[in-house]
Protein backbone atom coordinates (compact mmCIF):
# COMPACT_ATOMS: atom_id res chain seq x y z
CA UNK A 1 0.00 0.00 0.00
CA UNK A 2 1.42 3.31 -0.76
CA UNK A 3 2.03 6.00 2.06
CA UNK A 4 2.49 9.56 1.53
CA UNK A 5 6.02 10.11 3.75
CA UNK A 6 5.57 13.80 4.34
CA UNK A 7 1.91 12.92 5.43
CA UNK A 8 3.05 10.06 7.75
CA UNK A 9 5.69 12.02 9.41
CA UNK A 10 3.01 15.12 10.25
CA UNK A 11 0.95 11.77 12.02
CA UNK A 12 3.77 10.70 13.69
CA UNK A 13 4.90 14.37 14.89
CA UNK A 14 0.95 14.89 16.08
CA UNK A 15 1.40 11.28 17.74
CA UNK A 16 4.21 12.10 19.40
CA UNK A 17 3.09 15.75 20.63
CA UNK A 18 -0.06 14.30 21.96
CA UNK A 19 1.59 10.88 23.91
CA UNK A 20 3.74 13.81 25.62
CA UNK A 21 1.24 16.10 26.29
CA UNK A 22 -0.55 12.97 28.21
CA UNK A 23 2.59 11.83 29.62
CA UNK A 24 3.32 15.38 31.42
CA UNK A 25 0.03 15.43 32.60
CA UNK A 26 -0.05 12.75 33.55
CA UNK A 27 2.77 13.07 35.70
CA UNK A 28 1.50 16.21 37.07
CA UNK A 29 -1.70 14.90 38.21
CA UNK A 30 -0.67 13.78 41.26
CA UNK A 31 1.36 16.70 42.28
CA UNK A 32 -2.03 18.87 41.72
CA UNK A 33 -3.29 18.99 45.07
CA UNK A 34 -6.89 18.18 45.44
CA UNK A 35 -9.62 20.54 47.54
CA UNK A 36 -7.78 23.38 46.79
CA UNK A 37 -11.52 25.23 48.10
CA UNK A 38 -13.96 23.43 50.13
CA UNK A 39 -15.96 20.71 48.38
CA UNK A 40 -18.83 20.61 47.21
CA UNK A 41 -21.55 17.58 46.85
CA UNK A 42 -24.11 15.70 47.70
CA UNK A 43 -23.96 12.48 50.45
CA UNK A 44 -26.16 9.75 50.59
CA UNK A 45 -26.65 9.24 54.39
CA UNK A 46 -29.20 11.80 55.54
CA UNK A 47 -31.92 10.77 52.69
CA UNK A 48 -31.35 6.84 52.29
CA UNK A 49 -29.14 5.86 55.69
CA UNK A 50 -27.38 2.88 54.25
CA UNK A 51 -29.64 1.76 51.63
CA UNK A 52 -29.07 3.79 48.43
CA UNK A 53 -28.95 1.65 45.72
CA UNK A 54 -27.39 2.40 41.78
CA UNK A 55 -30.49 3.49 40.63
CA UNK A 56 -31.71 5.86 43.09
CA UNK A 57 -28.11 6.95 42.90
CA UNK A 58 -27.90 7.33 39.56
CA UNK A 59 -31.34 9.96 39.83
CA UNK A 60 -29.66 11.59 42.25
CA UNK A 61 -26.37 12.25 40.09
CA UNK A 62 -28.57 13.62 37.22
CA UNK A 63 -30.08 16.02 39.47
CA UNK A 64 -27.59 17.02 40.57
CA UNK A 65 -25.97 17.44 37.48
CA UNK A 66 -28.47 19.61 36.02
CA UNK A 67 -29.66 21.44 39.29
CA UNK A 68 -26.07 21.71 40.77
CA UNK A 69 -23.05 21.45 38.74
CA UNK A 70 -23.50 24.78 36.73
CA UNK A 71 -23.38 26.49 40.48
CA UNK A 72 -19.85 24.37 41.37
CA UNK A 73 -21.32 21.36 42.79
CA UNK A 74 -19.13 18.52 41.94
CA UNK A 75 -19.13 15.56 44.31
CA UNK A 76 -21.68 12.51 45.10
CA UNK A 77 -21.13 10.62 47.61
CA UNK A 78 -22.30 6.93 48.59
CA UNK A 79 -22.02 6.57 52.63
CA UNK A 80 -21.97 3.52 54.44
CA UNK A 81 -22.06 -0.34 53.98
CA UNK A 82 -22.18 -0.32 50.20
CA UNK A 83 -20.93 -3.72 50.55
CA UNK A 84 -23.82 -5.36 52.72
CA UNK A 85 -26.59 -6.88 50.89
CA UNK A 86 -29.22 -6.48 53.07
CA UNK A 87 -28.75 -3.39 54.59
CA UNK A 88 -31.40 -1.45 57.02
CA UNK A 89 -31.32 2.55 57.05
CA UNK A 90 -29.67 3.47 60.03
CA UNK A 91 -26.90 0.58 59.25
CA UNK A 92 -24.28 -1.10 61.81
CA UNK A 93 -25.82 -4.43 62.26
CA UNK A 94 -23.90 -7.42 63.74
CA UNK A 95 -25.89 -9.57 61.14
CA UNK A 96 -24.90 -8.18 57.93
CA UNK A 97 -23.84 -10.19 55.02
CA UNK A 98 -21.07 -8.41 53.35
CA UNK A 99 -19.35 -9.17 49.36
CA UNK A 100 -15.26 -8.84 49.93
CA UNK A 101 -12.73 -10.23 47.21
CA UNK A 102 -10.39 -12.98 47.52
CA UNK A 103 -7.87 -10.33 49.04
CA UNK A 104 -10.23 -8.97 52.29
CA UNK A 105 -11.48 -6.00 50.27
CA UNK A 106 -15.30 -5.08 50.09
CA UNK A 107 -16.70 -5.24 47.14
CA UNK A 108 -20.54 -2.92 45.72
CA UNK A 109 -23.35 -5.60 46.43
CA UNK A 110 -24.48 -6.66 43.04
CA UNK A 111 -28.21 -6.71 44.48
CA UNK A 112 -27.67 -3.00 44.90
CA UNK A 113 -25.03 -1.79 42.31
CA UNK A 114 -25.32 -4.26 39.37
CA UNK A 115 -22.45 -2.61 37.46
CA UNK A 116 -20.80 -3.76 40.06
CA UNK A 117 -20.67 -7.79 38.54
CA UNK A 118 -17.54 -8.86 36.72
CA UNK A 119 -15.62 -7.84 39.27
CA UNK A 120 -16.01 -4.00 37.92
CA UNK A 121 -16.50 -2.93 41.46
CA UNK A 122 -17.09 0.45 41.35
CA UNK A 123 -15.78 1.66 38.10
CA UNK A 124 -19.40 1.59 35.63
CA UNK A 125 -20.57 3.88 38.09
CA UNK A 126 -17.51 6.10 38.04
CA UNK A 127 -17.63 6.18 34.53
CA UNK A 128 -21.13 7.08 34.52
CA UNK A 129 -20.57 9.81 37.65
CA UNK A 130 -17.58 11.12 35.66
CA UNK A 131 -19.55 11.22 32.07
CA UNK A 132 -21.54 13.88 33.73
CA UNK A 133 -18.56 16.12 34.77
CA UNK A 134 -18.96 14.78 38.19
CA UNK A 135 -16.63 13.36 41.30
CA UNK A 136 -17.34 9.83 42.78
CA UNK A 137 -16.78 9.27 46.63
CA UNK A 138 -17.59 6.09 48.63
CA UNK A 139 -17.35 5.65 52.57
CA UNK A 140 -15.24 3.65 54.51
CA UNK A 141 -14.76 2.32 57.61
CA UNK A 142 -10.97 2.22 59.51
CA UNK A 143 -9.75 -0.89 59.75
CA UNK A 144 -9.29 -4.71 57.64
CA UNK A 145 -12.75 -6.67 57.64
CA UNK A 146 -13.28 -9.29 60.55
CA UNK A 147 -14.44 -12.02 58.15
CA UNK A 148 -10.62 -11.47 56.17
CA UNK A 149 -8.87 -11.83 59.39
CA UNK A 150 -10.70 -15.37 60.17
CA UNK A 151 -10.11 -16.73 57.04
CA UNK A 152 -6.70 -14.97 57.36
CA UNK A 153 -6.54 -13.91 53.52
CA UNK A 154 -3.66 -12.62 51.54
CA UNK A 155 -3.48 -8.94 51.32
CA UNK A 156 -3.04 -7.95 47.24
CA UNK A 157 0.63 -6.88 46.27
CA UNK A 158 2.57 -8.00 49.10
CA UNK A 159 3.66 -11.47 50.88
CA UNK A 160 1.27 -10.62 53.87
CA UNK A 161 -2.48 -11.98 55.76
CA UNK A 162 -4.62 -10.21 57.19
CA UNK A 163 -4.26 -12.24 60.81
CA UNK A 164 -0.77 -10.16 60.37
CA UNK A 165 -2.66 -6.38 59.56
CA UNK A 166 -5.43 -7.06 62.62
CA UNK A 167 -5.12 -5.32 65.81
CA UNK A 168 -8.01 -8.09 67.15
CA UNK A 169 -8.37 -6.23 70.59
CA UNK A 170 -9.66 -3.03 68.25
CA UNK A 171 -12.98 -2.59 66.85
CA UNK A 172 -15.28 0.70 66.19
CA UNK A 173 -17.72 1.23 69.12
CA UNK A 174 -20.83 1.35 67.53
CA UNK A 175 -19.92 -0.70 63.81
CA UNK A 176 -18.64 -4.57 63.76
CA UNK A 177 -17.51 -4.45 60.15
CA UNK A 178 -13.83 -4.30 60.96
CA UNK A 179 -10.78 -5.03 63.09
CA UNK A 180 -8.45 -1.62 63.43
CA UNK A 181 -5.34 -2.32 61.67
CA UNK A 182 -2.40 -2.73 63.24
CA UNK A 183 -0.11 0.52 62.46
CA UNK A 184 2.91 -0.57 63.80
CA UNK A 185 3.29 -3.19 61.68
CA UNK A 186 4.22 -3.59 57.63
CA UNK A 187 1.27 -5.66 57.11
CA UNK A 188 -1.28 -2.67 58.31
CA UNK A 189 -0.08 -0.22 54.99
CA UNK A 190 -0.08 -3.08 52.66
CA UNK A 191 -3.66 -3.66 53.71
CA UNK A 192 -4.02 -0.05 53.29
CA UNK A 193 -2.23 0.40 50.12
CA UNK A 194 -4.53 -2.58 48.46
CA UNK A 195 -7.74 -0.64 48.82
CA UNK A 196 -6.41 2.95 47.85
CA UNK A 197 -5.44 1.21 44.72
CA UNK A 198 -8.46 -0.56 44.61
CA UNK A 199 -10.46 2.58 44.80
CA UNK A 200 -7.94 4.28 42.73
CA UNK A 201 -8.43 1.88 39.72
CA UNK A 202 -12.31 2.50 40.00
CA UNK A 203 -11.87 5.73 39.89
CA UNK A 204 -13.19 6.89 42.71
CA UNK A 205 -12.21 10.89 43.30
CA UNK A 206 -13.16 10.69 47.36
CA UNK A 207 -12.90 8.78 50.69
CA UNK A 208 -14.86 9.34 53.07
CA UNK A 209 -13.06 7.15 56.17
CA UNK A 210 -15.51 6.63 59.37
CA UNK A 211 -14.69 6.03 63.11
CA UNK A 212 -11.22 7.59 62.59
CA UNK A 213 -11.63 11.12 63.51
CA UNK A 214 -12.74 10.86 67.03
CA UNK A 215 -14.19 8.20 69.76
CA UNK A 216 -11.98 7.31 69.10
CA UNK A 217 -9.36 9.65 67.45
CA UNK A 218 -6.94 7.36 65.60
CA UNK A 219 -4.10 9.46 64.56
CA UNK A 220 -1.53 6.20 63.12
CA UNK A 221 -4.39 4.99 60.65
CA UNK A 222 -5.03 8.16 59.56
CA UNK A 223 -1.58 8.87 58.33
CA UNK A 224 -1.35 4.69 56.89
CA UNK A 225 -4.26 5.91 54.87
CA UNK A 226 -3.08 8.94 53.86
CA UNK A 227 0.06 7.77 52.75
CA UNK A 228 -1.92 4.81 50.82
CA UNK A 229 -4.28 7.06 48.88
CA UNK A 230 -1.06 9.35 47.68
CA UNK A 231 0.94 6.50 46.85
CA UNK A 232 -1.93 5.49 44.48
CA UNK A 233 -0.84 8.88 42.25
CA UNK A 234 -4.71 9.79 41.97
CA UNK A 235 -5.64 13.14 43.58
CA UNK A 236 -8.29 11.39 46.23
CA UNK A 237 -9.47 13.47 48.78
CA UNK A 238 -9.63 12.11 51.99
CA UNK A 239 -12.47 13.07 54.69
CA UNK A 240 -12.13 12.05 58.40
CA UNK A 241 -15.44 10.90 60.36
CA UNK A 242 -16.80 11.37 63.09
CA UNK A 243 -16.22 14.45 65.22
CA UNK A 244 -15.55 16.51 67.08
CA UNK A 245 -11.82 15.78 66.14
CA UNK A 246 -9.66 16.84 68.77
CA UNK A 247 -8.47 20.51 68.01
CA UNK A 248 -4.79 19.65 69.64
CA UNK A 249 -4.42 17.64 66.71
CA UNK A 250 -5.49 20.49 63.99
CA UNK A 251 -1.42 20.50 62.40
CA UNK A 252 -1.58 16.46 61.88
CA UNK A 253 -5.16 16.60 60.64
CA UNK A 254 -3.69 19.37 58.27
CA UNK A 255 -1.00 16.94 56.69
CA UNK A 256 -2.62 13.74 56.46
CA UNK A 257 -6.23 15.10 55.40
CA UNK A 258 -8.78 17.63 53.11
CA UNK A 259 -11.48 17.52 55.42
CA UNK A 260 -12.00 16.14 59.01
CA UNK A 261 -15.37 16.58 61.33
CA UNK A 262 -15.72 18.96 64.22
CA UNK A 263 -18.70 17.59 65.54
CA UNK A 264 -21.04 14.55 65.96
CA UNK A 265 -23.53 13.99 63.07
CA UNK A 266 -25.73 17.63 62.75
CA UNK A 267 -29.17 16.98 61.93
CA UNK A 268 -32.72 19.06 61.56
CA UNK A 269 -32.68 20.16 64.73
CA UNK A 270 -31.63 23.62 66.03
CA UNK A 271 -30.15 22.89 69.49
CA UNK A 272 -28.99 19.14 71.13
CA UNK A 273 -28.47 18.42 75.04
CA UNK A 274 -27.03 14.85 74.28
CA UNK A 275 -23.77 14.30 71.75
CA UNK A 276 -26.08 12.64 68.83
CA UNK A 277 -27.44 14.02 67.29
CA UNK A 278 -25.88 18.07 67.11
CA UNK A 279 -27.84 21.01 65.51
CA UNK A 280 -27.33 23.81 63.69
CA UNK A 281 -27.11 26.52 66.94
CA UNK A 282 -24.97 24.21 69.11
CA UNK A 283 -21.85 24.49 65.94
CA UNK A 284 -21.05 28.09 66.27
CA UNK A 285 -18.78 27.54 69.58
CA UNK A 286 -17.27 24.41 67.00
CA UNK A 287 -16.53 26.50 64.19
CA UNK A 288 -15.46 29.44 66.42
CA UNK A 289 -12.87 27.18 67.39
CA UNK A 290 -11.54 25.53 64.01
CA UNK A 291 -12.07 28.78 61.90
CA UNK A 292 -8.14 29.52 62.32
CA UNK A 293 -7.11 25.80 60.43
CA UNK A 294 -8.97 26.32 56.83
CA UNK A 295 -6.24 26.66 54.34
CA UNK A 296 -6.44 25.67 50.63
CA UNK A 297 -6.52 21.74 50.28
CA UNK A 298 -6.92 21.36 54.56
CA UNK A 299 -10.85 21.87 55.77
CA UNK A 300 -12.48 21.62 59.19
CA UNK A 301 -16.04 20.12 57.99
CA UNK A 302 -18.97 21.43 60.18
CA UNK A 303 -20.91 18.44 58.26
CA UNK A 304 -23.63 17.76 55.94
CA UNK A 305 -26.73 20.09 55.19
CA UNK A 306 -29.99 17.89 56.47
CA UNK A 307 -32.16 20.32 54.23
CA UNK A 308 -34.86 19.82 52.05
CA UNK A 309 -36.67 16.00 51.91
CA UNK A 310 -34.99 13.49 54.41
CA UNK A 311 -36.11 10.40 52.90
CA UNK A 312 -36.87 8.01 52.23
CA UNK A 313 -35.16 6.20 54.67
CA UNK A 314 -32.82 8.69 56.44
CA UNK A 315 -29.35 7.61 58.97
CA UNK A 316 -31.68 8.83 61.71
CA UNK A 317 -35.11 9.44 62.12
CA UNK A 318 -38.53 8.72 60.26
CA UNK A 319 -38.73 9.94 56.62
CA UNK A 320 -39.81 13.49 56.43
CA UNK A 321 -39.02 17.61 55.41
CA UNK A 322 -36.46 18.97 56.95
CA UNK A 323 -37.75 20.42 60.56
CA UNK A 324 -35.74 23.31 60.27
CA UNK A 325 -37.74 26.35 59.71
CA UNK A 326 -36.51 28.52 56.53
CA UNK A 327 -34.12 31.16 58.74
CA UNK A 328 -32.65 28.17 60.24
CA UNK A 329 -31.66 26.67 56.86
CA UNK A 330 -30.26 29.99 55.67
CA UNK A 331 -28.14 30.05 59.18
CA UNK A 332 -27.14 26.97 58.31
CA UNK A 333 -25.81 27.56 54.88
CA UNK A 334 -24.62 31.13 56.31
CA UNK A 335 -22.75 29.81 59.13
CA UNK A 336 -21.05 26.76 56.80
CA UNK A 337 -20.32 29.47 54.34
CA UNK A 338 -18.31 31.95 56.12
CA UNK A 339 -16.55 29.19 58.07
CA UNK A 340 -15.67 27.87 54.84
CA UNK A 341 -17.01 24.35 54.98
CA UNK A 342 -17.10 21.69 52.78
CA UNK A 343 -20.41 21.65 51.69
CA UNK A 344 -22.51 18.21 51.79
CA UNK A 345 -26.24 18.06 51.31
CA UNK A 346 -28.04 15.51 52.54
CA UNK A 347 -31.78 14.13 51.37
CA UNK A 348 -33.49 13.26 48.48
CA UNK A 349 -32.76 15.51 45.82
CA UNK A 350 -35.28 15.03 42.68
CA UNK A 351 -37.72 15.78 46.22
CA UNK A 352 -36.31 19.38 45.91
CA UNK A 353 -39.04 22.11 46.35
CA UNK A 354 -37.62 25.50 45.22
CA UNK A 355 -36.82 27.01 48.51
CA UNK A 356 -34.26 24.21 49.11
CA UNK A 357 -33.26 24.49 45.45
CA UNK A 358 -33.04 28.17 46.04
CA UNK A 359 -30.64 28.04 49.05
CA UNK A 360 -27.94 25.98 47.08
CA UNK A 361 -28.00 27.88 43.83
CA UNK A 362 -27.26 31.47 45.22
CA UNK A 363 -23.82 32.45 43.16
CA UNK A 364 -23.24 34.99 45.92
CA UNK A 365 -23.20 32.89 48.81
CA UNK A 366 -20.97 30.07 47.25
CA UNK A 367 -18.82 32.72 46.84
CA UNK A 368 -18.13 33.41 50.32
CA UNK A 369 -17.33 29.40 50.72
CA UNK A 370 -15.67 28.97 47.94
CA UNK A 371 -13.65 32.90 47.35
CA UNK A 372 -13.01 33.99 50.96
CA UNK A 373 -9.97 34.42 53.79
CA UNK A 374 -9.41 35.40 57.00
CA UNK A 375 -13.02 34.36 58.38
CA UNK A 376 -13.51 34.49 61.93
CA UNK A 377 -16.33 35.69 64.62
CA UNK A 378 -15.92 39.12 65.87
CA UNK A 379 -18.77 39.64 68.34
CA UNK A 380 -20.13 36.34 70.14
CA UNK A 381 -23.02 36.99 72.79
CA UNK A 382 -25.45 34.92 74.07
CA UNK A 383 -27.95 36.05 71.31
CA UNK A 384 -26.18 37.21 68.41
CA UNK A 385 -22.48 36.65 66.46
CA UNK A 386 -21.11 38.21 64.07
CA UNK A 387 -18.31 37.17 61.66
CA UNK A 388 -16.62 38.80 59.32
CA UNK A 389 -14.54 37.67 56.30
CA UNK A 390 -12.76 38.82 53.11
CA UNK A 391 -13.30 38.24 49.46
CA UNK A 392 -9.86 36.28 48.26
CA UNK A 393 -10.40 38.82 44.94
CA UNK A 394 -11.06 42.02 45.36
CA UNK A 395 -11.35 44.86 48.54
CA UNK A 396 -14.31 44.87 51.07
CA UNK A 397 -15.63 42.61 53.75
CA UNK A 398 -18.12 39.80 54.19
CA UNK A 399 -20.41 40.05 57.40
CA UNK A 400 -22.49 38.17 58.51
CA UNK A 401 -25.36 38.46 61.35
CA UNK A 402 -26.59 35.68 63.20
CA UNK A 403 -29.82 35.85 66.03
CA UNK A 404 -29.02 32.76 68.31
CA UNK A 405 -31.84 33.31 70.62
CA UNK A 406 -35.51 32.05 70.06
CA UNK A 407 -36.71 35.84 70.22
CA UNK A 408 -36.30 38.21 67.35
CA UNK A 409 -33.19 40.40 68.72
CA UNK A 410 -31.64 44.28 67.33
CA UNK A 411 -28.12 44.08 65.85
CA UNK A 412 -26.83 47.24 66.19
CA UNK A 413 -22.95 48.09 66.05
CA UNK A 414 -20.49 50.67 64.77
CA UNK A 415 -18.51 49.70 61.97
CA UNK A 416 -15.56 50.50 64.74
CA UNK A 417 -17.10 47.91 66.95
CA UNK A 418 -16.68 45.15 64.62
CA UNK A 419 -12.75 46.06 63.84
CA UNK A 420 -13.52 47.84 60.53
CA UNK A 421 -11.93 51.25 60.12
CA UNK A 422 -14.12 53.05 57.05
CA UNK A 423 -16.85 55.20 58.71
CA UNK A 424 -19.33 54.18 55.54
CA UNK A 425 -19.24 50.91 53.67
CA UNK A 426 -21.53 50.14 50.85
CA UNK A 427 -23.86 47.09 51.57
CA UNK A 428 -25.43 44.50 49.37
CA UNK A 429 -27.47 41.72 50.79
CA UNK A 430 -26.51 38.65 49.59
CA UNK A 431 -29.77 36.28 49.57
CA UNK A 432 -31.67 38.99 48.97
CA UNK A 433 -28.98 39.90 45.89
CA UNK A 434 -29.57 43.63 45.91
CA UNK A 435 -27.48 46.39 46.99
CA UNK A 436 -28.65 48.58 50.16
CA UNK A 437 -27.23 51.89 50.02
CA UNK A 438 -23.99 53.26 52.28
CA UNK A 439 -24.68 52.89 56.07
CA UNK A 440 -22.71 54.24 58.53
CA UNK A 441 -23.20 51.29 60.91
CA UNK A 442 -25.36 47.94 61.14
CA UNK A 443 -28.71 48.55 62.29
CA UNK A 444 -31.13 45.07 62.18
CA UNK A 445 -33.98 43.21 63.40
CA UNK A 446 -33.02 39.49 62.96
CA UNK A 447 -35.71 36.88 63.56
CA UNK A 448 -35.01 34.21 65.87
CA UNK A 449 -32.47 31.70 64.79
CA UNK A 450 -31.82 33.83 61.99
CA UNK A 451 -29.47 36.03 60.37
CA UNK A 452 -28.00 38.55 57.48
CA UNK A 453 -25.15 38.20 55.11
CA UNK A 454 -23.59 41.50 53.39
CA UNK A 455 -20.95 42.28 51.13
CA UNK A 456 -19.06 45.72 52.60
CA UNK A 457 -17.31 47.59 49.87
CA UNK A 458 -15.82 51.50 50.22
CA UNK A 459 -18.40 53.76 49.03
C-alpha cells in the first residue's frame, strides 16, 4: 500500500506531541493537590441511611448534574455499607452479610449496584458519575474486615495476611464491620495500600473514612491511609469521620487530610443536650474554634446540610421535610459558608421544592465558601455573632449576622465595633442579591435563629 512520507511524518509528529502532552500530565496529576476550596456535593446518608442503591443513585447524580453542577457542585457521595446486601437505614448491624474479594477488600453488592458484577467494582458507576462532569466518593470504615482476618486472607501486592494487619483487641464502638489495623506493623499499609489502589483503579475521586476522627481519634491509621491514597498517584481526597476531632491535633489533621469533622452527626434540629445528634445553633462555639485551620486543600467540615426531603429512609429518624424552619436553613448555609465548609447536602434531591433548590444555587453565597480568607467571629453573645470575612479577589468585607436566641433580637454596632476602620461601607445583601445603600453602621432586626449576610465595599 502506498504511504504519503511527508503525510506520515506530520501523524507521527501529532502522535508524538499528543503521547507527551498525556505523559506530562499525567505526571503532574498527582502533584495537583486536590480541595484546593472546600468541596462541594451531595452524600447519601441523611436521605437513604445505608440503603441507596445504583439506581436511586444514579437519579440523584442527574439532578444534581443539572440542578447543581453549573453552580460548582461537583461531588456525590455513597455513605456507608455499600458492601452489605441487606442493609437497614440506620446501618451497623452485627448480622450483615457483606461481598469482599479474595484479598479482604469489600466489594458494591451486586443486588444494589449491578455494574458492580464482573468484578467491575465500582468503576461503571464512576464512569457514569464522571460522564456527567462529576466526582465519585464512597465511605469507609478504619480498619481490615473481621471475616478477612478469620479466614486470614492474603493482602493484594505483598507477601502478607490479614491475621498479620489485625489489631483483634480493636474494633469501632458502635460498627462490627472491621478489626483496626495494626499501624505498627508492615502488614497494616499493605492492607491499606490494596484498597487505595483498589479505589484508585475504579476511579473513585473521594474517601470518606468513618470512626477515625474521634471516639476514638486514631491518629496512626489516619496517616497509613493517607500515605496509601497518595501512593496510588490519583488526587483522592480524603475526609475524616466522626467528630468533634480533637483541636490539639489540627497541624496532623492538616497533613494527612482535606477535610475532618468537628462535631457529631448535625441533623434538623436547632439545638442538642445529648452528643447525637448536634444542631445547627450548638456548631457556632465548633466553628469558632476551628475557623483559624482552613487553608487551601486542609478543611475543618462542620458536616452535611440535612435540608430539604430526608427520605426516604434517612441515617436517623422517620422519613420526612427537613424540621428546620426557613431562617434556620439559611443560618445553616450562612454559618457553613463563612466558616468555609465543605459543603454536603443531605436528602433526596429530585424531592427538591424550590426554597431548598433556592438556598444551594445562590452564586453569591458560594462565593463566600468557595472565594473567601481570613473568616472568623468578631462579636459572640449569648444572642447574636457576628463574623466577618474577606473576598480572596477584590477589597471589602463579608459580614455576617446571626440571632441565636428564640426571640427576634436588634443588631446594632459601629462599623468600629466590629474592627472595621471606614466610617461608611456600601452594603449589598446577599440572599436577597440587591445592593442597600452606604450605612454608617449595622442597624437590624433578625428573627429568631436567623441572620443577614452583606458584602461591605468603600463607598
Amino acid at each position: 500500500m502506498y504511504h504519503d512520507r511527508k503525510l506520515v511524518s506530520s501523524y507521527c509528529i501529532l502522535f508524538l506531541t499528543i503521547t507527551t502532552a498525556m505523559s506530562a500530565l499525567a505526571q503532574k496529576a498527582p502533584d495537583d493537590p486536590p480541595a484546593l476550596t472546600p468541596p462541594m456535593g451531595w452524600n447519601s446518608y441523611d436521605g437513604y441511611g445505608v440503603t441507596i442503591n445504583e439506581a436511586d443513585f444514579k437519579a440523584n447524580a442527574d439532578w444534581f448534574a443539572t440542578h447543581l453542577q453549573p453552580f460548582g457542585w461537583q461531588y456525590v457521595v455513597i455513605d456507608a455499607e455499600w458492601y452489605v446486601t441487606d442493609p437497614v437505614p440506620e446501618g451497623n448491624s452485627k448480622t450483615f452479610h457483606f461481598v469482599m474479594d479474595s484479598f479482604g477488600r469489600y466489594l458494591p453488592a451486586l443486588n444494589r449496584f449491578p455494574s458492580a458484577a464482573s468484578d467491575a467494582g465500582f468503576k461503571p458507576l464512576a464512569d457514569y458519575v464522571h460522564s456527567l462532569g462529576l466526582k465519585l466518593g464512597i465511605h469507609i470504615l478504619r480498619g481490615i474486615p473481621k471475616q478477612a482476618v478469620e479466614r486470614n486472607l492474603a493482602i493484594a501486592g505483598s507477601q502478607y495476611h490479614a491475621a498479620e494487619a489485625a489489631d483483634t483487641s480493636d474494633t469501632c464502638p458502635w460498627n462490627y464491620d472491621n478489626y483496626g489495623v495494626a499501624t505498627s506493623k508492615p502488614a497494616g499499609q499493605a492492607y491499606y495500600d490494596s484498597i487505595a489502589q483498589l479505589y484508585a483503579n475504579w476511579g473513585v475521586d473521594l474517601v470518606k473514612a468513618d470512626c477515625i476522627s474521634s471516639h476514638p481519634y486514631k491518629g496512626e491509621e489516619i496517616r497509613l491511609l493517607s500515605t496509601a491514597l497518595r501512593k496510588t498517584g490519583r488526587p483522592i481526597v480524603l475526609s475524616l469521620s466522626p467528630g468533634p476531632s480533637p483541636v490539639e491535633k489540627a497541624e496532623e489533621l492538616r497533613q494527612y487530610a482535606q477535610m475532618w469533622r468537628i462535631s457529631d452527626d448535625i441533623w434538623d434540629v436547632w439545638h442538642s443536650d445529648s452528643p447525637y445528634p448536634q444542631g445547627v445553633g450548638d456548631q457556632f462555639a465548633n466553628a469558632a474554634k476551628w475557623a483559624q485551620f482552613s487553608e487551601a486543600g486542609h478543611w475543618p467540615d462542620a458536616d452535611m446540610l440535612p435540608i430539604g426531603r430526608l427520605g426516604p429512609a434517612p441515617g436517623w429518624g422517620k422519613p420526612r421535610d427537613t424540621r428546620l424552619t426557613h431562617d434556620e436553613q439559611r443560618t445553616l448555609l450562612t454559618l457553613w459558608s463563612m466558616f468555609r465548609s465543605p459543603l454536603m447536602i443531605g436528602g433526596e434531591l429530585p424531592a427538591a421544592d424550590d426554597w431548598t433548590i433556592s438556598l444551594l444555587t445562590n452564586p453569591e453565597v458560594i462565593a463566600v465558601d468557595q472565594q473567601s480568607t481570613n473568616s472568623h467571629p468578631v462579636i459572640s453573645t449569648d444572642r447574636t455573632v457576628v463574623w466577618l470575612s474577606q473576598p480572596s479577589a477584590g477589597s471589602g468585607y463579608y459580614l455576617a449576622a446571626f440571632n441565636i436566641s428564640d426571640h427576634a433580637q436588634k443588631v446594632h454596632y459601629q462599623w468600629k465595633e466590629l474592627g472595621l476602620t471606614s466610617a461608611e461601607y456600601k452594603a449589598r445583601d446577599l440572599w436577597q442579591r440587591k445592593d442597600m445603600g452606604t450605612a454608617k453602621e449595622i442597624d437590624l432586626l433578625v428573627p429568631s435563629h436567623g441572620c443577614a449576610l452583606y458584602r461591605l465595599a468603600l463607598p
